[in-house]
Every structure is written in structure tokens, then in C-alpha cells.
Protein backbone atom coordinates (compact mmCIF):
# COMPACT_ATOMS: atom_id res chain seq x y z
CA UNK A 1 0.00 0.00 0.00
CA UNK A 2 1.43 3.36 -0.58
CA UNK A 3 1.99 5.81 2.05
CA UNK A 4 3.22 9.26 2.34
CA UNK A 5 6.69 9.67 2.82
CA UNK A 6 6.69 13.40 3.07
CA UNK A 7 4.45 16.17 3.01
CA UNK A 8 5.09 20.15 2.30
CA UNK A 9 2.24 22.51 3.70
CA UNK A 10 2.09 25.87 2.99
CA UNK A 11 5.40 26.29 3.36
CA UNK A 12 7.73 29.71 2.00
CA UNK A 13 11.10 28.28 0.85
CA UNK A 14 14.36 30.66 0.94
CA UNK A 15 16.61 32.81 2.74
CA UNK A 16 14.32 36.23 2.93
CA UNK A 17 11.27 36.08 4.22
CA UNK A 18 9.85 39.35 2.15
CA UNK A 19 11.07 37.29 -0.69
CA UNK A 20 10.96 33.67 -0.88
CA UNK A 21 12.14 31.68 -3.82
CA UNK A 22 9.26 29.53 -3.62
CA UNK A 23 5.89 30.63 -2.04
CA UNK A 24 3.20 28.75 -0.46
CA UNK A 25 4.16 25.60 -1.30
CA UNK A 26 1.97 22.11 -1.10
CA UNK A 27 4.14 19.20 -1.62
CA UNK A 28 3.73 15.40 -1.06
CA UNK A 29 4.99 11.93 -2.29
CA UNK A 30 4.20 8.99 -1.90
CA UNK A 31 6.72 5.35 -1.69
CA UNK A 32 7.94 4.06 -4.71
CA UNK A 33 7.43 7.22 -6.54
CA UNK A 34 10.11 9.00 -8.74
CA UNK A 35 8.91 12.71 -9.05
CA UNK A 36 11.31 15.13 -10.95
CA UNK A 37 11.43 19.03 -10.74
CA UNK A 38 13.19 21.11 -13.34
CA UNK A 39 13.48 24.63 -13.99
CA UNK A 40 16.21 27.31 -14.78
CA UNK A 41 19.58 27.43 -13.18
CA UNK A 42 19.27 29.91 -10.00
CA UNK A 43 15.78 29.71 -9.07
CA UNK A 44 16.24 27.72 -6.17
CA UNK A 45 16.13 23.97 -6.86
CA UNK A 46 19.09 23.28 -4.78
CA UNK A 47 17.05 25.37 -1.24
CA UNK A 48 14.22 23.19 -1.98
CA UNK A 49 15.95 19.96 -2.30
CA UNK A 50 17.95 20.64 1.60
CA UNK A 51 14.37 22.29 3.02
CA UNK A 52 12.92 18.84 2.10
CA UNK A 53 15.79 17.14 3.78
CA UNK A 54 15.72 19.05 6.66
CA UNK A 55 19.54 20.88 6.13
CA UNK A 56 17.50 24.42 5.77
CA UNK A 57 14.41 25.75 7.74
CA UNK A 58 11.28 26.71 5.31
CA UNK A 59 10.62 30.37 5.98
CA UNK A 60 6.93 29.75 6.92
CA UNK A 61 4.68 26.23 6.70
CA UNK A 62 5.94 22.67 7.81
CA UNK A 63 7.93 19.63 6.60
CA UNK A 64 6.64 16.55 7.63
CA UNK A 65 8.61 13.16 7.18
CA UNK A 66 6.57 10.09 8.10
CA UNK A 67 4.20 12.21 9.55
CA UNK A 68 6.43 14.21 11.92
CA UNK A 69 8.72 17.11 11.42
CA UNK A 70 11.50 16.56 9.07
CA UNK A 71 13.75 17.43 11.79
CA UNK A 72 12.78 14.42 13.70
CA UNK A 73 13.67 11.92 10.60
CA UNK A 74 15.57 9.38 11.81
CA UNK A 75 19.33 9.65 11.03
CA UNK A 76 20.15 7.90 7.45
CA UNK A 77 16.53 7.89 6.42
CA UNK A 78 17.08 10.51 3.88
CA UNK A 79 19.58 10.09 1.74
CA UNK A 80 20.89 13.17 -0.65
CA UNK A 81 23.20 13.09 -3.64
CA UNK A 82 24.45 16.79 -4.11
CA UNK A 83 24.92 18.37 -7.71
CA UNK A 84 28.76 18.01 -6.84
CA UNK A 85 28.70 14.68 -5.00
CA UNK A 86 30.86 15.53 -2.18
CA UNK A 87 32.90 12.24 -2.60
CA UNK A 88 36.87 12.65 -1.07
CA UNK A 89 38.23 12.36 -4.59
CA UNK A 90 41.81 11.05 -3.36
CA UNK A 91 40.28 8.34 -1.48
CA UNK A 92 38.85 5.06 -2.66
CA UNK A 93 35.10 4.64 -3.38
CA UNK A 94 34.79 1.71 -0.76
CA UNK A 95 36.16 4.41 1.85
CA UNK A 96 33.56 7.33 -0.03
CA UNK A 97 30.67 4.29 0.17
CA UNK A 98 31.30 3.40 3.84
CA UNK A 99 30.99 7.38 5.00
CA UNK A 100 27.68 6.88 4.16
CA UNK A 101 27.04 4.31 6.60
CA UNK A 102 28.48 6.62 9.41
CA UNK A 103 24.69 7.52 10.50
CA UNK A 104 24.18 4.13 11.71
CA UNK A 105 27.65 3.91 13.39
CA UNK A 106 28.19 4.69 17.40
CA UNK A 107 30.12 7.22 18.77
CA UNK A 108 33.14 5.10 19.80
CA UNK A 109 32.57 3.47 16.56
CA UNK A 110 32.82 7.02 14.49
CA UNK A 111 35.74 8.32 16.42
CA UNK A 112 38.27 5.54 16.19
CA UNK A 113 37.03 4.81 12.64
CA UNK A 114 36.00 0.85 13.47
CA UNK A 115 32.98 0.36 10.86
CA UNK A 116 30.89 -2.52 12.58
CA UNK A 117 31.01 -5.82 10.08
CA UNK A 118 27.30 -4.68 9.71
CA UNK A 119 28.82 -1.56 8.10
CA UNK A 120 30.90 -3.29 5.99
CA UNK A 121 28.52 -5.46 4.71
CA UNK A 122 26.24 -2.78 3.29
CA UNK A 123 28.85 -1.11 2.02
CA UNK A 124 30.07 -4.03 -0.57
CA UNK A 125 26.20 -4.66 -0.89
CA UNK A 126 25.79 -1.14 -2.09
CA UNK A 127 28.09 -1.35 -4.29
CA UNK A 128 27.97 -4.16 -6.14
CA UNK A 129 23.90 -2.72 -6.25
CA UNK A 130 25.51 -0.32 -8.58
CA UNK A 131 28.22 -2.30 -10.70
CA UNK A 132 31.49 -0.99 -9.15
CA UNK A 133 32.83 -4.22 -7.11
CA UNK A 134 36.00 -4.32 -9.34
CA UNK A 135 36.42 -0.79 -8.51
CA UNK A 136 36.38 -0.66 -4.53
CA UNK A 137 39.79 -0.47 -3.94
CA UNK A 138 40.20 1.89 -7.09
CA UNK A 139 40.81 6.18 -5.95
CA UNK A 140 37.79 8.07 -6.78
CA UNK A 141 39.25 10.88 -8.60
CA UNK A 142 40.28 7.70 -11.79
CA UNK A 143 36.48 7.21 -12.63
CA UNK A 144 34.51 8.50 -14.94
CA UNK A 145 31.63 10.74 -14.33
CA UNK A 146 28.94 8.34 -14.64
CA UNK A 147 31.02 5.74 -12.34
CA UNK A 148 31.46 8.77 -10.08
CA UNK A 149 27.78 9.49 -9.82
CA UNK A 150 27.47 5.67 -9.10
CA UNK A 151 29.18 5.90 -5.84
CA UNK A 152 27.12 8.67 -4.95
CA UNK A 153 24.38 6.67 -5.47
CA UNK A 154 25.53 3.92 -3.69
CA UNK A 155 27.06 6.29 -0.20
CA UNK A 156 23.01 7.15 -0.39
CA UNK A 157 21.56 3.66 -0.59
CA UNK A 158 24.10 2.53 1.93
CA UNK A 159 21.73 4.00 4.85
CA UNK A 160 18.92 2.11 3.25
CA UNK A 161 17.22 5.64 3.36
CA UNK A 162 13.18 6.06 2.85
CA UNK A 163 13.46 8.85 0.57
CA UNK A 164 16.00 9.78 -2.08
CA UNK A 165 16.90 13.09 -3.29
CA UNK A 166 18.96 13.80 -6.43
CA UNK A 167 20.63 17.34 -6.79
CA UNK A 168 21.12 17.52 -10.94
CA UNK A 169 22.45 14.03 -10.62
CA UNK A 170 22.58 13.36 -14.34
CA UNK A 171 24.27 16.84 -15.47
CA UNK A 172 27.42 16.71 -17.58
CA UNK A 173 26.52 12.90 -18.47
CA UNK A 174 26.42 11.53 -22.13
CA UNK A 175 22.89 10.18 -23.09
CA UNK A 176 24.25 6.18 -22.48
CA UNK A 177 25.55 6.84 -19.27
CA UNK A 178 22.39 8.95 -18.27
CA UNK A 179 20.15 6.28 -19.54
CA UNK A 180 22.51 3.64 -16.77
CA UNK A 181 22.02 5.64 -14.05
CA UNK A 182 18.39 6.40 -14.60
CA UNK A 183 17.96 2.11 -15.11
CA UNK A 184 19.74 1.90 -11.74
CA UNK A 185 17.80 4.57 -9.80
CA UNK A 186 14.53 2.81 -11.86
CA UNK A 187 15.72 -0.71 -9.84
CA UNK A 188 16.57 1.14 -6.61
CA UNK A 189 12.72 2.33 -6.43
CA UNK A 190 11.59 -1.43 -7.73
CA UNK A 191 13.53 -3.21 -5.27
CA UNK A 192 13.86 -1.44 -2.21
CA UNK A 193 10.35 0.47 -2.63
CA UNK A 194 12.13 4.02 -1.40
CA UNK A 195 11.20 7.20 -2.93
CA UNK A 196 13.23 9.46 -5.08
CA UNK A 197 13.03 12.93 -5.64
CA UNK A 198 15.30 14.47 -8.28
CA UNK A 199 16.12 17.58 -10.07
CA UNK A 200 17.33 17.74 -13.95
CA UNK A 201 18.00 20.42 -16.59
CA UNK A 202 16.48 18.08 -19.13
CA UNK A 203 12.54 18.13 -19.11
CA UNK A 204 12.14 15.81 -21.83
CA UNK A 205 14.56 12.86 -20.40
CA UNK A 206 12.94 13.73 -17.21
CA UNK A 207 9.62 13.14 -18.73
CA UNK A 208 10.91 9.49 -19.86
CA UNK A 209 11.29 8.10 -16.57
CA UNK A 210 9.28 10.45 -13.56
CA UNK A 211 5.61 9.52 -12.76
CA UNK A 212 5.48 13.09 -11.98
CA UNK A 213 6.99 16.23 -13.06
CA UNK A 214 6.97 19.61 -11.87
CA UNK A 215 8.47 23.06 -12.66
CA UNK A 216 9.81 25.72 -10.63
CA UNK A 217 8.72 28.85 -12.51
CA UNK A 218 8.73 32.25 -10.78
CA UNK A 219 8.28 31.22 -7.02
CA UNK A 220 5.48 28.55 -7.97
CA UNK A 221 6.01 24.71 -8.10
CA UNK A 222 3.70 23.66 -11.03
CA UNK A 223 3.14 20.49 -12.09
CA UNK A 224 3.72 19.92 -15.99
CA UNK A 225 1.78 17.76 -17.88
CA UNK A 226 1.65 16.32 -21.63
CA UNK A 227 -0.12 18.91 -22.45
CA UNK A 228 2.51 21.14 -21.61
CA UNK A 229 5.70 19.76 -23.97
CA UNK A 230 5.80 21.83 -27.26
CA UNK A 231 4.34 19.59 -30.16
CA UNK A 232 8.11 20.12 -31.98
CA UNK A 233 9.57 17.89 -28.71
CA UNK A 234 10.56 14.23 -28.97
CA UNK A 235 10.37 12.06 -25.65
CA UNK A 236 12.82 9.55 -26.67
CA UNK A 237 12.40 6.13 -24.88
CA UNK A 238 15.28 4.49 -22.85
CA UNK A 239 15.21 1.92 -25.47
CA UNK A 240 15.45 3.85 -28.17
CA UNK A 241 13.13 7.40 -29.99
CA UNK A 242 10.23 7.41 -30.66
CA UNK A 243 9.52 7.67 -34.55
């Protein structure tokens, strides 16, 4: 049965209170849904995606998470890949897939770095989830972009979060690659029933693989529907266009 993961009610989003980048927002999803959000670069994407996950305060309104306030989510149940992906470049991507396990970890566990064999577990799990076993060991800063992105991916889905979001997590990537990580984040959502919440430049690829998407235009969060897509635009298929 679906449920709500979170909810956004009537909520101001920003830094400035006499002018909020988005305004009076109503915003809800539901698990196992993938709901995408695009607009121009500036308008505030980025502040929505950390007011959802609790990292900055809505102006006005509330952000629930299971029903409570976000800021009571447990810790790991969230999990956020940032438009630059934060990873320690120099260091390997086992190392950059086991920090995101540290939310589970205890305190003596965190400060003499000991992950728990638990820890270390879902770490190989999580990445072998997205193809990089023979690549553990390997530095971060030798992948590609897509493989990069990967282990992003994977330091989320380590915590074995409830909700997903995805900061312009396919920018920069070449339409194959793109199409791998949107078949992985596809089976993430199949498998593990979590939610996912992303942000791309690309309304039409978008369109290919969200159940819902919306637009950020002005300070308004509108939804877009097929209505909306100029006649002239294609929605190529994963598989293949559409002739």
C-alpha cells in the first residue's frame, strides 16, 4: 500500500522572508514514486531539495517526514546526492561508500574509525547494487563521471534511506551513461520500494522516466503535464526514440 513519505504545507522556501524563492508551497509523495522538478539554473532547486531534507528551515509552513517534522527523521533515512557529489576524490570509493554508513555507526565506533562488520557489509552490498565491485579499492578521482555518480548513489543507498533526493544528478553525463544511471535509480525504487526525488536540466529525459513532473517557474512549483511539452519535442524512450 502506498503511504506518504513526506508532506510540504504551505510552506515559503528561501533565505528572505519578504522574498521567498518559492511561495506557499503544497508538496507530497508517496513510496515508490520518482517525481522530478526542473526549472532554470538559479531559481532555487538546490534550497528546496535541503528544506525537504531538513539541512534548511522553510521560511513559513511545515515539513513533515513520516508524519512528523523533518527534523525528527531518523538519522540515514534521507539520503541526498548533491549536484557536486561531495565524494573525497583522493580516497577510494569503498572508503567514499562506507561514509555513508556513518549515520548508523556509534560514537566510539565514528571516532576511532572501526565500521561494525554490519557496516561493511552494506557497504560491498551497495556497491555491487551499482556495478562498481572491481572498482572498490580503485581512488575516486580515476572514474569517470557516470562511475562517479554511481558511488554517490551507492554512499546514499548505503543507509537504506526512505526517501531519495537527487541534486542535478545526471548533469554533464552523455545520453548512455544517463540512460545507466536512470535504469539503476529505476531498480533502486523497484527493489527497495524508497522514494526518489530528483532535479534535472532536461525536461524531456525527465519526462521518460518520472511519474510526476513539476516546474519551478517564478516562485510557484507547477506540475507539468503532456499537455505542456511543445508539439516540436521528442520524448525519446530508454530503449530507443520514438519515430
Amino acid at each position: 500500500m502506498k503511504r506518504t513519505v513526506f508532506e510540504v504545507s504551505e510552506a515559503d522556501i528561501g533565505f528572505d522572508a519578504t522574498n521567498p524563492l518559492v511561495e506557499n508551497l503544497n508538496l507530497s509523495q508517496d513510496s515508490g514514486e520518482i517525481v522530478g522538478i526542473i526549472g532554470r539554473s538559479g531559481i532555487g532547486k538546490t534550497t528546496l531539495i535541503r528544506t525537504i531534507a531538513g539541512l534548511t528551515p522553510p521560511l513559513s509552513g511545515r515539513v513533515l517526514f513520516h508524519g512528523k517534522p523533518v527534523s525528527l527523521a531518523p538519522s540515514g533515512s534521507i539520503g541526498l546526492i548533491p549536484q557536486r557529489l561531495g565524494l573525497v576524490n583522493h580516497q577510494s570509493v569503498g572508503y567514499n561508500v562506507l561514509m555513508g554508513a556513518l549515520p548508523s555507526a556509534t560514537l566510539f565506533q565514528t571516532i576511532l574509525s572501526l565500521p561494525s562488520s554490519e557496516m561493511r557489509d552494506a557497504t560491498r552490498k551497495a556497491i555491487r547494487a551499482v556495478g562498481l565491485s572491481d572498482k572498490s579499492l580503485e581512488s575516486v578521482n580515476r572514474l569517470s563521471g557516470g562511475q562517479q555518480r554511481r558511488v554517490a548513489i551507492a554512499r546514499a543507498m548505503v543507509q537504506s534511506p526512505k526517501l531519495l533526493l537527487a541534486d542535478e544528478c545526471l548533469g554533464e553525463l552523455d545520453a548512455d551513461t544517463a540512460r545507466e544511471i536512470i535504469e539503476l535509480l529505476r531498480s533502486l525504487v523497484e527493489i527497495q520500494d524508497i522514494s526518489i526525488l530528483i532535479v534535472d536540466h532536461n525536461p524531456v529525459r525527465a519526462k521518460t522516466f518520472c511519474d510526476r513532473l513539476l516546474e519551478l517557474r517564478g516562485n510557484k512549483l507547477l506540475p507539468i503535464r503532456d499537455g505542456d511539452f511543445s508539439g516540436q519535442l521528442r520524448l525519446p524512450q530508454l530503449g530507443g526514440d520514438v519515430h
